[in-house]
N, C-alpha and C. Protein backbone atom coordinates (compact mmCIF):
# COMPACT_ATOMS: atom_id res chain seq x y z
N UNK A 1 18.85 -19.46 -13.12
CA UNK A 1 19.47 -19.94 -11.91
C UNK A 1 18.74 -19.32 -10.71
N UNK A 2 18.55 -19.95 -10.09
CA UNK A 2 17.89 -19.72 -8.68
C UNK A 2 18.79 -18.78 -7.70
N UNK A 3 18.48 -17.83 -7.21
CA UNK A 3 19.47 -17.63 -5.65
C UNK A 3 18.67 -17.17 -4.54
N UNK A 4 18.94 -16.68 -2.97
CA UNK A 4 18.27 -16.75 -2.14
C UNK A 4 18.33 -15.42 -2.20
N UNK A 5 17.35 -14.23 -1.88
CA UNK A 5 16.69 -13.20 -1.51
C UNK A 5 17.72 -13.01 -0.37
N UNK A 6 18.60 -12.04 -0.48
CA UNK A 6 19.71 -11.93 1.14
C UNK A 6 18.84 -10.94 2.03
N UNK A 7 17.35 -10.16 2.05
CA UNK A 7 16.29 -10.03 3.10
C UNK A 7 15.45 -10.89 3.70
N UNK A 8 14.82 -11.49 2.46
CA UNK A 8 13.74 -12.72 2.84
C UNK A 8 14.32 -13.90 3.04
N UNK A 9 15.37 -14.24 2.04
CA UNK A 9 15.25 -15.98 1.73
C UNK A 9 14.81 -16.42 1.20
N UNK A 10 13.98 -15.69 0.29
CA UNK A 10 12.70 -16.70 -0.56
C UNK A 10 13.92 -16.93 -1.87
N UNK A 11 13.70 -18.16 -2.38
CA UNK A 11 14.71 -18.33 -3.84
C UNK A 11 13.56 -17.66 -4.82
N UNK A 12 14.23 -17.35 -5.63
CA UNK A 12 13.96 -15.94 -6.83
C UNK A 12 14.86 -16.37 -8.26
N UNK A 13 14.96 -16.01 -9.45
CA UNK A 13 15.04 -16.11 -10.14
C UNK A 13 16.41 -15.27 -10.58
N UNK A 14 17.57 -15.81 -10.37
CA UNK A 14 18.70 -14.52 -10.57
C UNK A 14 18.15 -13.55 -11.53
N UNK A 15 17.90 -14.02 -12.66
CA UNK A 15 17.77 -12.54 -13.55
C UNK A 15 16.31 -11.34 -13.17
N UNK A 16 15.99 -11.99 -12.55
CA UNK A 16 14.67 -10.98 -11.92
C UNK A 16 14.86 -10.38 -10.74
N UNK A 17 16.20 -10.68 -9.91
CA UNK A 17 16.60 -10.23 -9.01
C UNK A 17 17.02 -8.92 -9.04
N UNK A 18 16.93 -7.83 -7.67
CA UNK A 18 17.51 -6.33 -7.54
C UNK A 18 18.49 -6.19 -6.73
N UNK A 19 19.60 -5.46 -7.05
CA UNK A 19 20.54 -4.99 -6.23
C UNK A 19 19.44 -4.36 -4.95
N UNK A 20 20.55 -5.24 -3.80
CA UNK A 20 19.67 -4.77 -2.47
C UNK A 20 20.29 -3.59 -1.30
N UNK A 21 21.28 -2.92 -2.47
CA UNK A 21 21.68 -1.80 -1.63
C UNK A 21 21.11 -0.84 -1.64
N UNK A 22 21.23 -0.05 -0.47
CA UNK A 22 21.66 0.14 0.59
C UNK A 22 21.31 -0.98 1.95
N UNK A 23 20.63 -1.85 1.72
CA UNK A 23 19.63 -2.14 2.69
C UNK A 23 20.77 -3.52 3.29
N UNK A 24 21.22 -3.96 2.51
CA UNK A 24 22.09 -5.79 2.34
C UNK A 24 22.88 -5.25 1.03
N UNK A 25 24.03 -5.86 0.94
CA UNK A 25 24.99 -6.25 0.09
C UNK A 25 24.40 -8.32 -0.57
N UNK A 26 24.16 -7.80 -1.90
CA UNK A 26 23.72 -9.00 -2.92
C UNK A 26 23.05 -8.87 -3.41
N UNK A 27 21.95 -9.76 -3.68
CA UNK A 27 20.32 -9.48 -4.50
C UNK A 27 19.24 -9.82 -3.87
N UNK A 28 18.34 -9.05 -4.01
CA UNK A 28 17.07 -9.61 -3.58
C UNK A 28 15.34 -9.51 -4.39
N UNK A 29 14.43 -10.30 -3.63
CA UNK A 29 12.83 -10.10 -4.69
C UNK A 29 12.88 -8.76 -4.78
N UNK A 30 11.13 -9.01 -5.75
CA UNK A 30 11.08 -7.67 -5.99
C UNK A 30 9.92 -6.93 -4.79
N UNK A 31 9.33 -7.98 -3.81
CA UNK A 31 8.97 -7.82 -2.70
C UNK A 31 9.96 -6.85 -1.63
N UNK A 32 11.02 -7.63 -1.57
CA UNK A 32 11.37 -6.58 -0.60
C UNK A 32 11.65 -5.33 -1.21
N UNK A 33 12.55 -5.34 -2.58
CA UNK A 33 13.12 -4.45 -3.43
C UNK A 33 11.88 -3.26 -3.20
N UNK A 34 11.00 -3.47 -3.35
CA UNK A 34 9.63 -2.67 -3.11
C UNK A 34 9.11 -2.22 -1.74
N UNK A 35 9.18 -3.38 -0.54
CA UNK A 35 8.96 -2.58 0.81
C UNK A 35 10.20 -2.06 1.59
N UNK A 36 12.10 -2.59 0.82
CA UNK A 36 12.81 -1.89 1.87
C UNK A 36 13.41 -0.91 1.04
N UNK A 37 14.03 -1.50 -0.11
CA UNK A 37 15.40 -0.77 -0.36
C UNK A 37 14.69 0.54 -0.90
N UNK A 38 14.06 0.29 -2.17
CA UNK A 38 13.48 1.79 -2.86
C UNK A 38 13.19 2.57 -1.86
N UNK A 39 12.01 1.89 -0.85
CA UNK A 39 12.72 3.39 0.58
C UNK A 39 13.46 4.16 0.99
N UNK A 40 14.46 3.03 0.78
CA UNK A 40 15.67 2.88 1.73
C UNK A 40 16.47 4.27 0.61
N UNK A 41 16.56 3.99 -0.57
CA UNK A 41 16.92 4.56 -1.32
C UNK A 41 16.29 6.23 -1.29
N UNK A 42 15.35 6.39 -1.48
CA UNK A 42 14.54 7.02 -1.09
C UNK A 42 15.17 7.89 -0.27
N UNK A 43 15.08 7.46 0.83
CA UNK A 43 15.44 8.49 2.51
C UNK A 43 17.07 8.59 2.21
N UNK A 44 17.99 8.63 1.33
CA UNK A 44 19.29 8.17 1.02
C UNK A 44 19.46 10.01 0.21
N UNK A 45 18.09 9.97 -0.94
CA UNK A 45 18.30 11.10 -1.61
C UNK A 45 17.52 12.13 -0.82
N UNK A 46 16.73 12.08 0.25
CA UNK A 46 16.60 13.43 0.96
C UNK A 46 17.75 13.81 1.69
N UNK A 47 18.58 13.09 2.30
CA UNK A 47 19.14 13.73 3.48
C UNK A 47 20.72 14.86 2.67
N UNK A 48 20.87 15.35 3.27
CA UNK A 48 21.86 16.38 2.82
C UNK A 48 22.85 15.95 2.25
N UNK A 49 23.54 16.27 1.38
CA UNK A 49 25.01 16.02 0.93
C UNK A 49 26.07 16.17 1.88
N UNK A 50 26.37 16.88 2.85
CA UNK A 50 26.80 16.60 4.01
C UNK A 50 26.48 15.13 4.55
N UNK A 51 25.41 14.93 4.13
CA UNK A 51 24.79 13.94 5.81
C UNK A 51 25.59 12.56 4.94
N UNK A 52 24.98 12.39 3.68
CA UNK A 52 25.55 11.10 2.90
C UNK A 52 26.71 11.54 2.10
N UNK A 53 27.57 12.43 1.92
CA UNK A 53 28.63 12.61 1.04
C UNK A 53 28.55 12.84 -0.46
N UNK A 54 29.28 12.53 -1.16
CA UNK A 54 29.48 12.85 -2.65
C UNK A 54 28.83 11.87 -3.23
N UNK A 55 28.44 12.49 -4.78
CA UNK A 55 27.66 11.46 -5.18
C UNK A 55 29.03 9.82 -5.70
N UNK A 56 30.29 10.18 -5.48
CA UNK A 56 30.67 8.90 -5.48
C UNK A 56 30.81 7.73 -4.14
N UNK A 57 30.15 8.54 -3.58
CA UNK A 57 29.79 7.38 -2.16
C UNK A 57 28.14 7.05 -2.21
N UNK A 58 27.45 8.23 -2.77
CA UNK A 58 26.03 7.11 -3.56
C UNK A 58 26.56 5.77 -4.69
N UNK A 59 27.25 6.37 -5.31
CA UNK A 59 27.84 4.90 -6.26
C UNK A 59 28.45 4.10 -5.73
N UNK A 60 29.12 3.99 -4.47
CA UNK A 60 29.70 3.20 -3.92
C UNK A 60 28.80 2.11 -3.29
N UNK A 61 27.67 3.18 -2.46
CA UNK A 61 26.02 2.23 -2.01
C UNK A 61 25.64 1.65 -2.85
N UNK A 62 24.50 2.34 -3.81
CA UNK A 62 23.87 1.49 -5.23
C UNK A 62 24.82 1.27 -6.51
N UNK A 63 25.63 1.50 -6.82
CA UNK A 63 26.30 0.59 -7.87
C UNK A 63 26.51 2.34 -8.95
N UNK A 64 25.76 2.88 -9.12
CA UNK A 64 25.99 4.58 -9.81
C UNK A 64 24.94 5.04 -9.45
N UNK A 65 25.05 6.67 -9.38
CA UNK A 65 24.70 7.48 -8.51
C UNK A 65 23.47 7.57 -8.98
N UNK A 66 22.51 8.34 -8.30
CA UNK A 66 20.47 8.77 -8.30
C UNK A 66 20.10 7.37 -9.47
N UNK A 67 20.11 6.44 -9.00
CA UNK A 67 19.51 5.80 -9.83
C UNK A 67 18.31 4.94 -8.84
N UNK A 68 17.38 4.15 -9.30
CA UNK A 68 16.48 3.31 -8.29
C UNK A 68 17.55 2.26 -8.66
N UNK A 69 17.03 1.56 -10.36
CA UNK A 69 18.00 0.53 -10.97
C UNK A 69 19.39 0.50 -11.28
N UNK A 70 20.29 -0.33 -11.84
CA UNK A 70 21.50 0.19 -12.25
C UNK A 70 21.78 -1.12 -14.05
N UNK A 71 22.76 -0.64 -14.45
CA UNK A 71 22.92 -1.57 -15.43
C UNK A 71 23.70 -3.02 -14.92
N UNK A 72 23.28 -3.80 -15.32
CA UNK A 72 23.73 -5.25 -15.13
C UNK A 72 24.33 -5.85 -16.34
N UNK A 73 25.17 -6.77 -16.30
CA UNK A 73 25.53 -7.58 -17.58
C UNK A 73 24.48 -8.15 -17.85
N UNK A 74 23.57 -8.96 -17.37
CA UNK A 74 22.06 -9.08 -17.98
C UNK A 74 20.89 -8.04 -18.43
N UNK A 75 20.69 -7.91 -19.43
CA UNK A 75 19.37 -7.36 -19.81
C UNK A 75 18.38 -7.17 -18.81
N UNK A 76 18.23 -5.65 -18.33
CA UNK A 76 17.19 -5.98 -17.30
C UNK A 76 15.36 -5.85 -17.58
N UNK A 77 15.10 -6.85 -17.06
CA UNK A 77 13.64 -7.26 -17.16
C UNK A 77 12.89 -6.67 -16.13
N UNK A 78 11.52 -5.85 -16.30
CA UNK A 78 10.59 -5.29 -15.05
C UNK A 78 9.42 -6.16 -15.02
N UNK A 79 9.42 -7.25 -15.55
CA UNK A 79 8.21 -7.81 -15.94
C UNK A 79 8.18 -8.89 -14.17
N UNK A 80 7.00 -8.81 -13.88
CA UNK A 80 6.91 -8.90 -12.74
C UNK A 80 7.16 -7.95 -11.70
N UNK A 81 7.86 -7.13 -11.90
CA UNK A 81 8.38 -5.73 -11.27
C UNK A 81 7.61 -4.47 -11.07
N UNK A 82 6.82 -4.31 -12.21
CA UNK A 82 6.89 -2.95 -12.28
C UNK A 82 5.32 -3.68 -13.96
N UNK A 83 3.90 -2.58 -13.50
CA UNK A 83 3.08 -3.33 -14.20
C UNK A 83 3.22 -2.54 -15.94
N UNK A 84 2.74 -3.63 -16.73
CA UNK A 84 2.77 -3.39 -18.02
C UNK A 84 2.71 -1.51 -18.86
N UNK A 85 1.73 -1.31 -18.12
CA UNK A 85 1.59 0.59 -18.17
C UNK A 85 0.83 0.82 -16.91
N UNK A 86 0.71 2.11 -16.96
CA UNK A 86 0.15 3.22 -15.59
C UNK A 86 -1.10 3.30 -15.69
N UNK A 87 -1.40 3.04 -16.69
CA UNK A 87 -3.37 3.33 -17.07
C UNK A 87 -3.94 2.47 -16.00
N UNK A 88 -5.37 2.63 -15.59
CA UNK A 88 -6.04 2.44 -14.83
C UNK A 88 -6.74 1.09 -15.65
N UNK A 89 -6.57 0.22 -15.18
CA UNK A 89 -7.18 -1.69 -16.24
C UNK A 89 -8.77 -1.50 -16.14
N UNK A 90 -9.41 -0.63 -15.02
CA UNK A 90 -10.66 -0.08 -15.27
C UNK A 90 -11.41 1.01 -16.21
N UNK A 91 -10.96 2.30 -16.36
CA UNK A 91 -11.32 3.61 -16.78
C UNK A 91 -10.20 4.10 -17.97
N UNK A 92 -9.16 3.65 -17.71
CA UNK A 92 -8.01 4.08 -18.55
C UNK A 92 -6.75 4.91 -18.30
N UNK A 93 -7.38 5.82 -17.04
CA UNK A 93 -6.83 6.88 -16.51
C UNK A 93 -5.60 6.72 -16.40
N UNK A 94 -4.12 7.45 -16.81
CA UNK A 94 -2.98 7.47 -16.22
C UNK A 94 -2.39 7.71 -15.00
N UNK A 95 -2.01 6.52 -14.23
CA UNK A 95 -2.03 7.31 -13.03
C UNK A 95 -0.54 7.64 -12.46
N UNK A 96 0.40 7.36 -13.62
CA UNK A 96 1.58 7.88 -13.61
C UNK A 96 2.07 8.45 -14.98
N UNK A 97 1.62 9.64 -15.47
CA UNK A 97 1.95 10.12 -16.77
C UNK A 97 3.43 10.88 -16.47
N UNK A 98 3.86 10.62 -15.51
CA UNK A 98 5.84 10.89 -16.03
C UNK A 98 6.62 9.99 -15.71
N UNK A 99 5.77 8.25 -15.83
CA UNK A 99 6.89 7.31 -16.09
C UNK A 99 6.62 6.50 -17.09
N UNK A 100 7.63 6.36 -17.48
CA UNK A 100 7.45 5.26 -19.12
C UNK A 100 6.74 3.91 -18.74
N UNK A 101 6.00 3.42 -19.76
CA UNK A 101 5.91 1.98 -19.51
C UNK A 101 6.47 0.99 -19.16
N UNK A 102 6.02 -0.18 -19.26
CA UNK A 102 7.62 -1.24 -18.49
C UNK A 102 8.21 -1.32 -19.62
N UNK A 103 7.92 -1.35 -20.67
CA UNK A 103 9.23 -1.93 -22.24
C UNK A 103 9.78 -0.54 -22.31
N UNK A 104 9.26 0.64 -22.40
CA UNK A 104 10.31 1.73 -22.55
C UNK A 104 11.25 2.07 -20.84
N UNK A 105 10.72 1.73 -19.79
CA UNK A 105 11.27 2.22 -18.56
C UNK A 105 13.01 0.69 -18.78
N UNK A 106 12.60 -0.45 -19.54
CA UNK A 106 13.66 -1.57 -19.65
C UNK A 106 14.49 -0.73 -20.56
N UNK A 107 13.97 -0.50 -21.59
CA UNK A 107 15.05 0.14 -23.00
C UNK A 107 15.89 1.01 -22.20
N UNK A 108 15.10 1.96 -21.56
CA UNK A 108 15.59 2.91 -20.94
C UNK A 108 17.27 2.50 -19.77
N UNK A 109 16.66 1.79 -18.71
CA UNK A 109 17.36 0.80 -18.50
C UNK A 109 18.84 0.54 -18.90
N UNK A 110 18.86 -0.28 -19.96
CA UNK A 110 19.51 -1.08 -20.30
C UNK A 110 20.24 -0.29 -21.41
N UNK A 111 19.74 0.98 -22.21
CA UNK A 111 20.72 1.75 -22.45
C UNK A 111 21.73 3.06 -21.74
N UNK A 112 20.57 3.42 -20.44
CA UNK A 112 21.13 4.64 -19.66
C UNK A 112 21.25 4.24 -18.61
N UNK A 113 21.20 3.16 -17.87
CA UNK A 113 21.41 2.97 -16.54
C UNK A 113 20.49 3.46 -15.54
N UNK A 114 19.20 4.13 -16.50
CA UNK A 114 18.22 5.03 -15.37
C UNK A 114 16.96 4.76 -16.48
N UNK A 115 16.02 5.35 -15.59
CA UNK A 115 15.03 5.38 -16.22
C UNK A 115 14.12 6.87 -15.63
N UNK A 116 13.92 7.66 -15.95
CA UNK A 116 13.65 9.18 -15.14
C UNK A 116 12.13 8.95 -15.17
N UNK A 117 11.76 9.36 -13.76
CA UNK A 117 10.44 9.29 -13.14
C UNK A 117 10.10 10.89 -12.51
N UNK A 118 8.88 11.52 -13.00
CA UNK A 118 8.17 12.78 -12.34
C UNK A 118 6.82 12.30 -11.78
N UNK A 119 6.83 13.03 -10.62
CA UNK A 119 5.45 12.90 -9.66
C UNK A 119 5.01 14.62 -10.47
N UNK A 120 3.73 14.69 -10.05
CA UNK A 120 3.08 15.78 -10.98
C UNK A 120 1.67 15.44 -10.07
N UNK A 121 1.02 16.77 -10.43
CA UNK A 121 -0.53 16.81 -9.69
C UNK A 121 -1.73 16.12 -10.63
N UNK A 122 -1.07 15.75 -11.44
CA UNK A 122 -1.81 14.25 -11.85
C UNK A 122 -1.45 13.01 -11.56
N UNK A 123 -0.55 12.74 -10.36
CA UNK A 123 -0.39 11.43 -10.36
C UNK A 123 -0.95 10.79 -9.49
N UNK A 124 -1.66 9.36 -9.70
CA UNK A 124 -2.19 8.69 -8.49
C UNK A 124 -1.37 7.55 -7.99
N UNK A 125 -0.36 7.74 -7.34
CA UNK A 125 0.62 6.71 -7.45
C UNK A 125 0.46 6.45 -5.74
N UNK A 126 0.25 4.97 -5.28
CA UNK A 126 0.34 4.93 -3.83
C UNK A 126 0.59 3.24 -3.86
N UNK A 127 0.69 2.99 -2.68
CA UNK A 127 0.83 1.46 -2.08
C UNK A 127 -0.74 1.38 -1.26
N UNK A 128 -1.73 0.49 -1.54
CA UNK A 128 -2.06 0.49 -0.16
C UNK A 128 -1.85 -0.83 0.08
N UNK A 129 -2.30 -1.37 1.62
CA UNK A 129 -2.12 -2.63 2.46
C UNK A 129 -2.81 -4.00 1.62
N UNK A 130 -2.05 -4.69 1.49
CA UNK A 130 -2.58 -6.12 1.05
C UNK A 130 -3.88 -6.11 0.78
N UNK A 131 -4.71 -6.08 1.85
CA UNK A 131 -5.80 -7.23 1.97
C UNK A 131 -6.48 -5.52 1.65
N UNK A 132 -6.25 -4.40 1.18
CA UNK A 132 -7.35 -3.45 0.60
C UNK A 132 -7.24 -3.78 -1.71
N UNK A 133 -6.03 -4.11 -1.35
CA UNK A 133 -5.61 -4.57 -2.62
C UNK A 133 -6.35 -6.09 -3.53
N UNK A 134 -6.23 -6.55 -2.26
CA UNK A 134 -6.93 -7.97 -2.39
C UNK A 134 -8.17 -8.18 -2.39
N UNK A 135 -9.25 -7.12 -1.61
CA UNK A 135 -10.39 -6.98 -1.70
C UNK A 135 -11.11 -6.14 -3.11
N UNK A 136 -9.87 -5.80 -3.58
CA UNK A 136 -10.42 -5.20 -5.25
C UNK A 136 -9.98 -6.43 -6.10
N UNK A 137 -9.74 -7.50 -5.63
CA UNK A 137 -9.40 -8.91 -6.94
C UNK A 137 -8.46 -8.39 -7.14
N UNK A 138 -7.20 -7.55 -6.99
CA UNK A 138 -5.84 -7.17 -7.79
C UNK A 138 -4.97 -8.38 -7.16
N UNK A 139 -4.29 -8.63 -7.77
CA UNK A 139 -2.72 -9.10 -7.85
C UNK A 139 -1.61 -8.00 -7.38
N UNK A 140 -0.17 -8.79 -7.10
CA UNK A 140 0.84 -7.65 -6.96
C UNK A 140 1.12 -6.88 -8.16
N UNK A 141 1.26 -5.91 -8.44
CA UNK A 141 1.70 -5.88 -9.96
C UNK A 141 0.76 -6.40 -11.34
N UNK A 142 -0.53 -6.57 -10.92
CA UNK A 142 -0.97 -6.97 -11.84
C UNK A 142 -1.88 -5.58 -12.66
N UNK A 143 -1.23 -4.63 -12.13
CA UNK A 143 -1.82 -3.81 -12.85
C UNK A 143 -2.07 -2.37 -12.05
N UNK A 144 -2.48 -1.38 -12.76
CA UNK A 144 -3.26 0.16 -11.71
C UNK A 144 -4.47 0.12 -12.03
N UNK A 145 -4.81 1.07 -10.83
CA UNK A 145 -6.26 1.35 -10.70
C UNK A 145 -6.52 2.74 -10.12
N UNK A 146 -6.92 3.67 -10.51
CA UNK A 146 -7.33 4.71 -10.32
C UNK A 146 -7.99 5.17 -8.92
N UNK A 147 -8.13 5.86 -8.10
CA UNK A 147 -8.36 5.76 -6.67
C UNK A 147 -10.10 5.92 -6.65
N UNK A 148 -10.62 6.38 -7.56
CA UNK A 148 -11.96 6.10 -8.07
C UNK A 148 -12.42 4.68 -8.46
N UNK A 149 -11.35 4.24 -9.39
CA UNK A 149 -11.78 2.63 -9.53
C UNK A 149 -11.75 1.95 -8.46
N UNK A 150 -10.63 2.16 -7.90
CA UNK A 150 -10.72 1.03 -6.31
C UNK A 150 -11.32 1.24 -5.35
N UNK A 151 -12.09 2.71 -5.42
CA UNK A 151 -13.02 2.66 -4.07
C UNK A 151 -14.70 1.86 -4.64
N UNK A 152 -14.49 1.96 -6.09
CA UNK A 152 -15.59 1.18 -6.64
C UNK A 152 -16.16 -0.64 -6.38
N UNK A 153 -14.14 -0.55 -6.96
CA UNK A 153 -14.35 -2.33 -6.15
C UNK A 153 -14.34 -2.75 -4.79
N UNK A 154 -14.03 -1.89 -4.06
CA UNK A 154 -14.17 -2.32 -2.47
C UNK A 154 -15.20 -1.70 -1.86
N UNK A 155 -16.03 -0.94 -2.75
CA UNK A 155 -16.94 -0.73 -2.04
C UNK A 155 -17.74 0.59 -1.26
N UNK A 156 -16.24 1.43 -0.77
CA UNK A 156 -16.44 2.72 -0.04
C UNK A 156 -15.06 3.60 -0.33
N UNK A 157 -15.52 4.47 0.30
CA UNK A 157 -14.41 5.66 0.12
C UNK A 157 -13.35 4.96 1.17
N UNK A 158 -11.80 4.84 0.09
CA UNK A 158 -10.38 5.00 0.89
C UNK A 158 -10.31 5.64 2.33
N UNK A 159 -9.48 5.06 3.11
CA UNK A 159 -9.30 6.06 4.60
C UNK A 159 -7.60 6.10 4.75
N UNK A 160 -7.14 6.90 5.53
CA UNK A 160 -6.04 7.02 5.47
C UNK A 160 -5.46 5.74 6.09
N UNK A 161 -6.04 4.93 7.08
CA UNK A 161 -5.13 3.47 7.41
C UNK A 161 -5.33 2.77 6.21
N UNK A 162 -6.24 2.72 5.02
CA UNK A 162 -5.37 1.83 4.12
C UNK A 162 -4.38 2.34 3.98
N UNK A 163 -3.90 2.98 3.49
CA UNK A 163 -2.41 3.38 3.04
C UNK A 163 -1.18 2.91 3.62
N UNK A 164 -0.24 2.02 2.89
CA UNK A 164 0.85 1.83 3.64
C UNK A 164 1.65 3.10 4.46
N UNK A 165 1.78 3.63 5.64
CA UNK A 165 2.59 4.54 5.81
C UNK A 165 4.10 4.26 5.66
N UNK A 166 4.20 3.17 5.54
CA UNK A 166 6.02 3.23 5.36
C UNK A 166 6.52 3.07 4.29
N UNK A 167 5.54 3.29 3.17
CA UNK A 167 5.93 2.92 1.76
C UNK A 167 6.25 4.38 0.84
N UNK A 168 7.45 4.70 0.27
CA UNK A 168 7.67 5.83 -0.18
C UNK A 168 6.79 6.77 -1.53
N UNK A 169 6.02 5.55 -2.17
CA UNK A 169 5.22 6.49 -2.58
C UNK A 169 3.83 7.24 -2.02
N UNK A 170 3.83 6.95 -0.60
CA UNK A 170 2.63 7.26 -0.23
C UNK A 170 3.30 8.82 1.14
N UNK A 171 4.51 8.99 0.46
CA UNK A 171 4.97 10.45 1.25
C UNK A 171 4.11 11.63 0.73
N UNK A 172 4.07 12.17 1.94
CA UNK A 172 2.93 13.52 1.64
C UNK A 172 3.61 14.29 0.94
N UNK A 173 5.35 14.64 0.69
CA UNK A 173 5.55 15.57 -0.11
C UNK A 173 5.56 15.77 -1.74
N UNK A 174 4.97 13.88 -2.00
CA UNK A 174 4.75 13.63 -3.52
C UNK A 174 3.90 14.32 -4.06
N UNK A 175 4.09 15.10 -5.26
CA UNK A 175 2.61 15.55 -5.91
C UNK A 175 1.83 14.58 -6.22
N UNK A 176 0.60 14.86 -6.01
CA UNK A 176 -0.56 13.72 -6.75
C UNK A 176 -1.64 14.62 -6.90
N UNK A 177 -3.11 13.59 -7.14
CA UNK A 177 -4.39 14.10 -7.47
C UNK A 177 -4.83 14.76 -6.14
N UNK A 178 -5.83 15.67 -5.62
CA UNK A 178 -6.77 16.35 -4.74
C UNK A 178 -7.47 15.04 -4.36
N UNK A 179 -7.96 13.79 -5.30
CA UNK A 179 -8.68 13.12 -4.39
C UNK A 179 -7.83 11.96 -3.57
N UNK A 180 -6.13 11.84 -4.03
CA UNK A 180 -5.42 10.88 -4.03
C UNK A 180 -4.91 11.39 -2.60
N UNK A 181 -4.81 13.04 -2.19
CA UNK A 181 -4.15 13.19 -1.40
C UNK A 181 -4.97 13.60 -0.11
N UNK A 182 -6.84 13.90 -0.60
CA UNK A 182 -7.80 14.00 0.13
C UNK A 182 -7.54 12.29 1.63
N UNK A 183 -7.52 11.62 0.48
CA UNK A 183 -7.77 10.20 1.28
C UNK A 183 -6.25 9.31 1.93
N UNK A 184 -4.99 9.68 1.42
CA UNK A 184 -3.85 9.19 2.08
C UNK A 184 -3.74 10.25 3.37
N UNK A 185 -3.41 11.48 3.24
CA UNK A 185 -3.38 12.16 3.71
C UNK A 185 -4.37 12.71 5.07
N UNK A 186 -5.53 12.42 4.76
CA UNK A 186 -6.95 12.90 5.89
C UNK A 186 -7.42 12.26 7.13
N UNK A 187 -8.67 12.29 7.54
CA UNK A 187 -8.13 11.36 8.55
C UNK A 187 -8.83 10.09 8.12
């Protein structure tokens, strides 16, 4: 069944749809799910317990408490969401070795309501801008690439304006690699 994205509007696929709280009350892509709410979510678990309350007023926002996802009466699917594994489709490299793949991060899912994610000084985990994405032939989601592989396909060394700045994995207080944080981070 089809429904409308309550950020964008774009019609979407109910069962591929994300709870869009905090951001809107309903569902939405996995576009925005990716540039607002996980933010949104995001800046939700820094601020103080004072500032946002008990964790039953986080469950009241997202549906149960520290979660990104939550359980649904449908089976939830990441496919399109979230890419097949973390390895690099060039070199091999992991560039998220403390999150499960997409079939174990679903199992996970759909039996615990969570799926547990670690940043670590091996991780190369970032957003950058469209058209740096697009100039390596990638797709959304169609996969990772190692920050070595993608300066290969585009050509030159990363600068810090690729980097989305408003995208939460590209916060400076994430652990990552020396060269991941040389180039988000520099000038």
């Amino acid at each position: 069944m089809k429904i409308e994205c309550c950020i964008c509007g774009e019609l979407i696929d109910e069962i591929r749809s994300n709870n869009a709280r905090p951001v809107e009350e309903g569902r939405c892509c996995a576009k925005c799910n990716t540039d607002y709410v996980i933010p949104a979510r995001f800046e939700l678990l820094r601020k103080s317990e004072d500032e946002v309350g008990s964790a039953a007023q986080l469950a009241k926002v997202w549906g149960s408490p520290m979660t990104i996802l939550h359980k649904d009466a449908q089976p939830v699917s990441l496919k399109g969401l979230q890419s097949e594994h973390h390895n690099c489709i060039d070199c091999g490299y992991n560039t998220f070795p403390g999150a499960p793949p997409r079939e174990l991060a679903e199992f996970q899912l759909n039996r615990d309501g969570t799926s547990p994610i670690t940043f670590t000084d091996e991780c190369e985990v970032y957003m950058v801008r469209e058209a740096v994405w697009k100039a390596a032939g990638m797709e959304p989601y169609g996969g990772c690439l190692c920050i070595g592989c993608l300066e290969k396909r585009i050509g030159r060394k990363l600068k810090r304006k690729d980097f989305r700045r408003d995208h939460s994995f590209n916060d400076p207080r994430l652990p990552c690699t020396d060269r991941l944080r040389d180039r988000r981070d520099g000038e």
